[in-house]
N, C-alpha and C. Protein backbone atom coordinates (compact mmCIF):
# COMPACT_ATOMS: atom_id res chain seq x y z
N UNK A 1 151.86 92.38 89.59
CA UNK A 1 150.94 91.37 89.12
C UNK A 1 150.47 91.77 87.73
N UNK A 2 150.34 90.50 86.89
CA UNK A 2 149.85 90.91 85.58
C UNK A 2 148.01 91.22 85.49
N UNK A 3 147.68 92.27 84.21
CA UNK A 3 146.31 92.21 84.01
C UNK A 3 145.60 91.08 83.92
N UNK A 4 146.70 89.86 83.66
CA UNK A 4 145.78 88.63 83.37
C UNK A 4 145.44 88.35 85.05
N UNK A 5 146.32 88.35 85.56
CA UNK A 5 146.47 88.13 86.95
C UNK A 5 145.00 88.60 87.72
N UNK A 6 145.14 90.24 87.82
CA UNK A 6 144.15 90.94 88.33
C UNK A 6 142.98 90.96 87.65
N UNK A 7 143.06 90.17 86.27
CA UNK A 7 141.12 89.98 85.80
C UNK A 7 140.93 88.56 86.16
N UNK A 8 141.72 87.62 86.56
CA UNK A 8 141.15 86.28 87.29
C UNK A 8 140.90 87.09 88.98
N UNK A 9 141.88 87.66 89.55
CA UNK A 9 141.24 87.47 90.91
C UNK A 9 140.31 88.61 90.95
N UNK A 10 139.40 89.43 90.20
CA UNK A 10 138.22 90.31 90.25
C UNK A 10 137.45 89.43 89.90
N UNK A 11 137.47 88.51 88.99
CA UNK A 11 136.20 87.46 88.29
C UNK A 11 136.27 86.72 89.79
N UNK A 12 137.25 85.90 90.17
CA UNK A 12 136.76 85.10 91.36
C UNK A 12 136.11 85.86 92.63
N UNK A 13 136.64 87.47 92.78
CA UNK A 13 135.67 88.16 93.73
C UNK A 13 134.29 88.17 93.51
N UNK A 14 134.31 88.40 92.24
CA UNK A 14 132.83 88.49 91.63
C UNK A 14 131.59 87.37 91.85
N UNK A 15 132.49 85.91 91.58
CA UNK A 15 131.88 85.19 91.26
C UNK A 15 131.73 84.58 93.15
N UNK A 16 132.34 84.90 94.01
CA UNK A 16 132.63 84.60 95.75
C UNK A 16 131.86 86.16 95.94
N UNK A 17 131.18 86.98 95.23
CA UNK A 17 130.15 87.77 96.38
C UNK A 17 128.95 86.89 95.43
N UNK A 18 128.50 86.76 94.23
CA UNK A 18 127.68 86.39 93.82
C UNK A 18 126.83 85.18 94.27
N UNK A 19 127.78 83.98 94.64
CA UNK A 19 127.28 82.87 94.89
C UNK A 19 126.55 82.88 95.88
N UNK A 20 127.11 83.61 97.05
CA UNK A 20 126.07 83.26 98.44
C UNK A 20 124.48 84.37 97.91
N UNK A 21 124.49 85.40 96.90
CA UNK A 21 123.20 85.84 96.66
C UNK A 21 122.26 84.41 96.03
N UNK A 22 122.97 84.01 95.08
CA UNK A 22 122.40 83.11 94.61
C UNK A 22 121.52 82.39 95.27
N UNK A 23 122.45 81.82 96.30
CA UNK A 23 121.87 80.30 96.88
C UNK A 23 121.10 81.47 97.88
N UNK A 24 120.97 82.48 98.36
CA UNK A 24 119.77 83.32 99.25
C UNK A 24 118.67 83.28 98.64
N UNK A 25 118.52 83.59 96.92
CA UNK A 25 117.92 83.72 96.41
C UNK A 25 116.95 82.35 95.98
N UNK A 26 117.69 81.62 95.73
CA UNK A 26 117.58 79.60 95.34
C UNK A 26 116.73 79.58 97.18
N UNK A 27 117.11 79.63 97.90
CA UNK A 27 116.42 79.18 99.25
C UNK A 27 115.14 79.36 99.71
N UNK A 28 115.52 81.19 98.71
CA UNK A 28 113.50 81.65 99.15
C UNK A 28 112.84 81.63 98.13
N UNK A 29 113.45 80.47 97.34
CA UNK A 29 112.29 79.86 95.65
C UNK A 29 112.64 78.91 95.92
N UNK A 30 112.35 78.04 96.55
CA UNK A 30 112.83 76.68 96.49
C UNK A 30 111.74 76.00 95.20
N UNK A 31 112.25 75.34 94.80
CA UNK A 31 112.05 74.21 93.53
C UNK A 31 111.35 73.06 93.92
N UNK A 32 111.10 72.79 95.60
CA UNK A 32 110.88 71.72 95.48
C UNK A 32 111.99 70.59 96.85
N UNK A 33 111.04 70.23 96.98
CA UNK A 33 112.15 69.17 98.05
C UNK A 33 112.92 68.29 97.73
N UNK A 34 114.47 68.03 98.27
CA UNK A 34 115.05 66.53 98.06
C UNK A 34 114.60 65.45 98.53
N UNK A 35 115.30 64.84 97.04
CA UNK A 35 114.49 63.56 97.53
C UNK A 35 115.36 62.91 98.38
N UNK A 36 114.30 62.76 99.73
CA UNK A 36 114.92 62.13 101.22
C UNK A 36 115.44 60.78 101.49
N UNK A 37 114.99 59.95 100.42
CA UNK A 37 115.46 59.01 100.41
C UNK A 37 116.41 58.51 99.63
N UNK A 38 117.08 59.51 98.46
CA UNK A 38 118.22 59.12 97.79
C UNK A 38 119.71 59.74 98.73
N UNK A 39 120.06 58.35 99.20
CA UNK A 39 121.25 58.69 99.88
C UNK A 39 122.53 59.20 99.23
N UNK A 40 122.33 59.48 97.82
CA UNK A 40 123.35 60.57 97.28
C UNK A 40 122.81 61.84 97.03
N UNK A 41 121.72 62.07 97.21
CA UNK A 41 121.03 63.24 97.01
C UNK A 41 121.74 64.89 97.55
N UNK A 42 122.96 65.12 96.98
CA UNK A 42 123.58 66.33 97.71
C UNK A 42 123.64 67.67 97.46
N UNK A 43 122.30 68.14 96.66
CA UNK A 43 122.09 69.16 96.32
C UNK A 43 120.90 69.79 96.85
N UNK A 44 120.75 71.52 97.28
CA UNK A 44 120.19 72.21 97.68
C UNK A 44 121.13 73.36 97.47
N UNK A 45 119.79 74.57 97.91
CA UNK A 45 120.61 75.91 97.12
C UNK A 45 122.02 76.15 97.69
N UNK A 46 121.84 76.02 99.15
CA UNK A 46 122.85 75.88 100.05
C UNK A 46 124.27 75.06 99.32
N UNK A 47 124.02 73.82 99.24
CA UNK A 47 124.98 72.75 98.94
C UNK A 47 125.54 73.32 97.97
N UNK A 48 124.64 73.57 96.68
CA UNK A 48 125.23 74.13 95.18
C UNK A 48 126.41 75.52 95.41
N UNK A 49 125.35 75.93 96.25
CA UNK A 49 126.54 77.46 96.09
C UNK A 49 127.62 77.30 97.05
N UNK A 50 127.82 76.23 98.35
CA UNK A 50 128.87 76.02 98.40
C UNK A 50 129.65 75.79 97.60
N UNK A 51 129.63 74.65 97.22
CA UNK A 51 130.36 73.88 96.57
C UNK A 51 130.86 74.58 95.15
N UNK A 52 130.07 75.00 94.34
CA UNK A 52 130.54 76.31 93.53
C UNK A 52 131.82 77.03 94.47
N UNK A 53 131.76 77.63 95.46
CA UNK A 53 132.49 78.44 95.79
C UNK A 53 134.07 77.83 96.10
N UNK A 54 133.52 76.67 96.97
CA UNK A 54 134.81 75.36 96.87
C UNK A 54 135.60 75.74 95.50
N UNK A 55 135.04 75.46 94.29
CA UNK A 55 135.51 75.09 93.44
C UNK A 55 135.99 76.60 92.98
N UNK A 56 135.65 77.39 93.04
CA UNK A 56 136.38 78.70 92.60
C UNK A 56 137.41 79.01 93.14
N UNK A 57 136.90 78.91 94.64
CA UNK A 57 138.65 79.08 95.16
C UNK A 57 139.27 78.12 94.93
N UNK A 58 139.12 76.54 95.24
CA UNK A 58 140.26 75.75 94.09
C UNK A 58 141.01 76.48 92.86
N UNK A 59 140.30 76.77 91.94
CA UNK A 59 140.80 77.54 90.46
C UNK A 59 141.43 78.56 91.29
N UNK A 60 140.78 79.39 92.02
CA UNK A 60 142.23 80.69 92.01
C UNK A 60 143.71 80.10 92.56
N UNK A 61 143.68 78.82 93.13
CA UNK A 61 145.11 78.61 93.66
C UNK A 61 145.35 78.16 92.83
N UNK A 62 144.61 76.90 92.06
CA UNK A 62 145.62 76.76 91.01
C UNK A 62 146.14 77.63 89.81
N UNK A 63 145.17 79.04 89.60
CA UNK A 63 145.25 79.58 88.98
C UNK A 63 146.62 80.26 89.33
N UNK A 64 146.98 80.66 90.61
CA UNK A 64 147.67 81.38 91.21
C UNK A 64 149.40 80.64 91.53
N UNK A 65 148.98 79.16 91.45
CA UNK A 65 149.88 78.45 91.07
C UNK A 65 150.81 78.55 90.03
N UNK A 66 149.28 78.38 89.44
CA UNK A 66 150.30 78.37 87.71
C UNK A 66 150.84 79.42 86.80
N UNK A 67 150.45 80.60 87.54
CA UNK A 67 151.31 82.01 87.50
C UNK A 67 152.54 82.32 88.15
N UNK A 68 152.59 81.78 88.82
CA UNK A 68 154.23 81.49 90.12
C UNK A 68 153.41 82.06 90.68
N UNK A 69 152.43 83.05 90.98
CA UNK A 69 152.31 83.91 92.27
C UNK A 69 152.34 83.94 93.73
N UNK A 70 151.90 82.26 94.10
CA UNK A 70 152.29 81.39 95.66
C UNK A 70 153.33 80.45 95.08
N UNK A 71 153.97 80.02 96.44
CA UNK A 71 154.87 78.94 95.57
C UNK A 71 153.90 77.59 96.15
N UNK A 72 154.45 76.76 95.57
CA UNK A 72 153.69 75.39 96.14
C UNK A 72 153.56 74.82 97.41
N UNK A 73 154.41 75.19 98.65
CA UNK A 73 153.73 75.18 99.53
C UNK A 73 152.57 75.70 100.54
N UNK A 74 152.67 76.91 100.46
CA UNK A 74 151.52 77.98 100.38
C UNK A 74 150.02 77.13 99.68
N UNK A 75 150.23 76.83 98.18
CA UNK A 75 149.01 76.08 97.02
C UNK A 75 148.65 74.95 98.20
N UNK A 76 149.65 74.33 98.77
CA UNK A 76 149.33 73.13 99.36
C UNK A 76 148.19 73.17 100.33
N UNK A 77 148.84 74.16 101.30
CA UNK A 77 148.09 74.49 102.69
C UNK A 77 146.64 75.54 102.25
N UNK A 78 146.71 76.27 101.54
CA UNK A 78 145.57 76.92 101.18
C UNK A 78 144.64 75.44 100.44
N UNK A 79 144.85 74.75 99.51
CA UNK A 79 143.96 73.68 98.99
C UNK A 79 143.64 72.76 99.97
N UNK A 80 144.42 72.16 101.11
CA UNK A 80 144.34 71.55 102.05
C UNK A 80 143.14 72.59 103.06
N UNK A 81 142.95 73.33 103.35
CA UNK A 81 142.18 74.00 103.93
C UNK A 81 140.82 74.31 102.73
N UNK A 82 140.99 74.50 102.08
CA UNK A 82 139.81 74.42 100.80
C UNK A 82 138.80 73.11 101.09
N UNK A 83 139.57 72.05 100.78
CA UNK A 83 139.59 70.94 100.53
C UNK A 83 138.77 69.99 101.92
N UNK A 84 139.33 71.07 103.16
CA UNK A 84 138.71 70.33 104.37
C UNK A 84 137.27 70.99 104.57
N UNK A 85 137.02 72.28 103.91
CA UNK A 85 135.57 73.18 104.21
C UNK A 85 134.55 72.37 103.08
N UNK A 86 135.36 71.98 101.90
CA UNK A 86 134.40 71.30 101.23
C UNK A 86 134.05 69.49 101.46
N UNK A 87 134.73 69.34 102.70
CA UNK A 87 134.24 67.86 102.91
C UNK A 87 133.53 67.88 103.88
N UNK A 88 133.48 69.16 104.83
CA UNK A 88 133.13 69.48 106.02
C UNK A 88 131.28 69.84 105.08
N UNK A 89 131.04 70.59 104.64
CA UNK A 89 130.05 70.66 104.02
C UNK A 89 129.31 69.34 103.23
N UNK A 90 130.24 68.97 102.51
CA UNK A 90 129.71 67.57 102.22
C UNK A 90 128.95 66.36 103.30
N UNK A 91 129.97 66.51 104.91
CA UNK A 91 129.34 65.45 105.61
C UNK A 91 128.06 66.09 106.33
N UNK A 92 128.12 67.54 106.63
CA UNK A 92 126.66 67.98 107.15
C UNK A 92 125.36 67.80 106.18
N UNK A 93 125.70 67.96 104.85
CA UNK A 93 124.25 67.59 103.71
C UNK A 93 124.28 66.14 104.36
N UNK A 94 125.35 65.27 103.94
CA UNK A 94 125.30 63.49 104.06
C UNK A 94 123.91 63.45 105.38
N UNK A 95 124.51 64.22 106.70
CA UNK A 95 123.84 63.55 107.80
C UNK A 95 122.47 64.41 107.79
N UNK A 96 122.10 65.59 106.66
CA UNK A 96 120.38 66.08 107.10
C UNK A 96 120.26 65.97 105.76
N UNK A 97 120.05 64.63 105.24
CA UNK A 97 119.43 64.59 103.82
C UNK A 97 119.64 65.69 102.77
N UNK A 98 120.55 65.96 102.26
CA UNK A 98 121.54 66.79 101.42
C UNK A 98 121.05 68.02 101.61
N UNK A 99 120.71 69.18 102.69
CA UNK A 99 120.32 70.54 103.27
C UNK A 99 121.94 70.12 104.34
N UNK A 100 122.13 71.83 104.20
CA UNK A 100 123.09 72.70 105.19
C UNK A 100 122.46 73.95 105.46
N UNK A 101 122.06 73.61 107.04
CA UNK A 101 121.56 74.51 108.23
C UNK A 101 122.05 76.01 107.97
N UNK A 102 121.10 76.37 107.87
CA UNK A 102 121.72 78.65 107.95
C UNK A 102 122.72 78.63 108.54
N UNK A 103 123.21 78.66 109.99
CA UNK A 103 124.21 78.91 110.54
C UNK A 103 125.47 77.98 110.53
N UNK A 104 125.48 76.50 109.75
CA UNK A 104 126.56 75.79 109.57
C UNK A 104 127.15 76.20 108.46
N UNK A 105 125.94 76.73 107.71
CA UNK A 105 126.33 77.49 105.90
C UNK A 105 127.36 78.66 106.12
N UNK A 106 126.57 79.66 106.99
CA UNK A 106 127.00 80.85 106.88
C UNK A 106 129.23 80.72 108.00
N UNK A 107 129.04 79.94 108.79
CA UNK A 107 129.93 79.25 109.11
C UNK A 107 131.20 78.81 107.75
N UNK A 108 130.66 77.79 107.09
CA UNK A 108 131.23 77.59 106.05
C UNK A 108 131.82 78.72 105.14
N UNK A 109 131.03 78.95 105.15
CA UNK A 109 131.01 80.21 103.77
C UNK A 109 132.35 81.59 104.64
N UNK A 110 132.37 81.31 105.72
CA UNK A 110 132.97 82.46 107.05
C UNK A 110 134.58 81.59 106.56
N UNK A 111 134.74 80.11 106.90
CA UNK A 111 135.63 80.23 106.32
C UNK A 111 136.52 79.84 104.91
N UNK A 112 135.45 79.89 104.04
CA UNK A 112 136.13 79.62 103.21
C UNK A 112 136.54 81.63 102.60
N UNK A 113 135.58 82.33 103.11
CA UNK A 113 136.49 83.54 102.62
C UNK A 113 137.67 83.76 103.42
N UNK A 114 137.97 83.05 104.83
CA UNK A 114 139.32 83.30 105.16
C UNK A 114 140.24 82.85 104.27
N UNK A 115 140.24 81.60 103.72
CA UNK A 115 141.01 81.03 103.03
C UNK A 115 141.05 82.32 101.46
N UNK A 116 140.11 82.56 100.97
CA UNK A 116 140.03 83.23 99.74
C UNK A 116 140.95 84.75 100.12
N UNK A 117 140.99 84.95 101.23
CA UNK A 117 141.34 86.27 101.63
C UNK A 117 142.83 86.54 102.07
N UNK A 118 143.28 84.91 101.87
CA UNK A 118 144.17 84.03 102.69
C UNK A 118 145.13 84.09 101.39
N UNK A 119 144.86 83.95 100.10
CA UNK A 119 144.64 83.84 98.93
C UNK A 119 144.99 85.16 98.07
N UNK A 120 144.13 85.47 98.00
CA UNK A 120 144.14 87.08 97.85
C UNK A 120 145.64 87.83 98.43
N UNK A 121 145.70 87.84 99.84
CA UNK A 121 147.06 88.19 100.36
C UNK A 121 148.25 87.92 99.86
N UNK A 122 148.37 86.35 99.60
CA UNK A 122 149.58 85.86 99.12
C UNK A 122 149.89 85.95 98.04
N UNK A 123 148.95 86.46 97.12
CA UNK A 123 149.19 86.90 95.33
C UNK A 123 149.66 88.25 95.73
N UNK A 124 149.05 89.39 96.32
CA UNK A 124 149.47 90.24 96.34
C UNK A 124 148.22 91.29 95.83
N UNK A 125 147.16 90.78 95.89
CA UNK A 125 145.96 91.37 95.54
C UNK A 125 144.88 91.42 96.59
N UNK A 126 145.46 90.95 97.67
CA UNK A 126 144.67 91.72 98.67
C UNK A 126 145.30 92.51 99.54
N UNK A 127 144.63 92.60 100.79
CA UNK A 127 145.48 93.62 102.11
C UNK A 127 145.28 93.53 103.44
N UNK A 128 145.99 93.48 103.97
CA UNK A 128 145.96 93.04 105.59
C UNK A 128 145.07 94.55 106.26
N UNK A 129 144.32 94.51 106.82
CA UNK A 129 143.74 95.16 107.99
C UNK A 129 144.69 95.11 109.33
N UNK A 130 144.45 96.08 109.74
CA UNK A 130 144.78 95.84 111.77
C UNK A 130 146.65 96.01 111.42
N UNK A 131 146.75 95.50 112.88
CA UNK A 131 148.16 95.99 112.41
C UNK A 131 149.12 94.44 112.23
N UNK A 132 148.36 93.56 111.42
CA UNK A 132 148.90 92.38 111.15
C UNK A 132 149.30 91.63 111.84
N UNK A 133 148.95 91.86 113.69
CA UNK A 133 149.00 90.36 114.97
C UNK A 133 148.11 89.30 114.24
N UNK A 134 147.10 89.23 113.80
CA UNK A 134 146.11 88.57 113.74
C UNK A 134 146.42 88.08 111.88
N UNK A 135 146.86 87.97 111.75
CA UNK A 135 146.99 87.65 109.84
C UNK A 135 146.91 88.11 109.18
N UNK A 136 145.72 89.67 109.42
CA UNK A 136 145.06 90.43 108.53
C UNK A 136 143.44 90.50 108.59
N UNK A 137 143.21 88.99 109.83
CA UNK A 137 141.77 88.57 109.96
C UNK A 137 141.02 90.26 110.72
N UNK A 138 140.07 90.28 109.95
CA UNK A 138 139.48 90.84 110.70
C UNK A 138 138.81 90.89 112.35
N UNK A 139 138.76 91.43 113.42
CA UNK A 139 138.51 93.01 113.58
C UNK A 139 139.79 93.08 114.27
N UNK A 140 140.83 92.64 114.06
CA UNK A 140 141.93 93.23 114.39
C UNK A 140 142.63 94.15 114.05
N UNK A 141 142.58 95.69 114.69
CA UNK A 141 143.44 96.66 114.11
C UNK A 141 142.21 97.83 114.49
């Protein structure tokens, strides 16, 4: 893998441990309530730093794309799984007035690092745990 390679996927580690401090941090300062009655209203610390994170791992596949490093079917099924955690998040704000619940978050956030880790593997910049029955998922091994 090239240095360009391995300084995008350390920035996206960086920026996928950072975000969930963030929005911990955004939660116990809150700013202020949404407004409950704007039915597009889809922001909270929660929402933001999902969705940030959505979007980072988006960029590393395509990033990872456009290096050859996965080939395009791999890009497919990893964005397709991206793609379903960030709509899945989207419809839980929709139905509690743009807030996502601690444990639907931390859920979320559970798998979108599978996918990132999922990611990671297939560039060649991460590493399987256990003795690889299980994908590499952890606590296998």
């Amino acid at each position: 893998m090239s240095t360009s390679a391995s300084l995008k996927t350390a920035t996206l580690a960086a920026i996928l441990i950072a975000a969930p401090l963030a929005g911990a941090y955004a939660a116990g300062h809150h700013k202020g309530a949404l407004d409950a009655t704007d039915p597009t209203a889809m922001t909270g610390p929660r929402v933001e730093a999902l969705i940030e994170q959505v979007r980072g791992v988006h960029q590393g596949i395509v990033d990872a794309r456009q290096a050859n490093n996965i080939n395009p079917a791999v890009a497919e099924r990893l964005e397709m799984r991206t793609a379903r955690i960030g709509r899945a998040a989207e419809k839980i704000a929709a139905s509690d007035h743009g807030r996502i619940p601690a444990a639907q978050y931390h859920d979320l956030l559970r798998q979108l690092d599978t996918v990132d880790q999922r990611l990671m593997v297939n560039t060649g910049s991460g590493f399987l745990m256990g003795d690889g029955a299980d994908g590499g998922n952890y606590p296998n091994g």
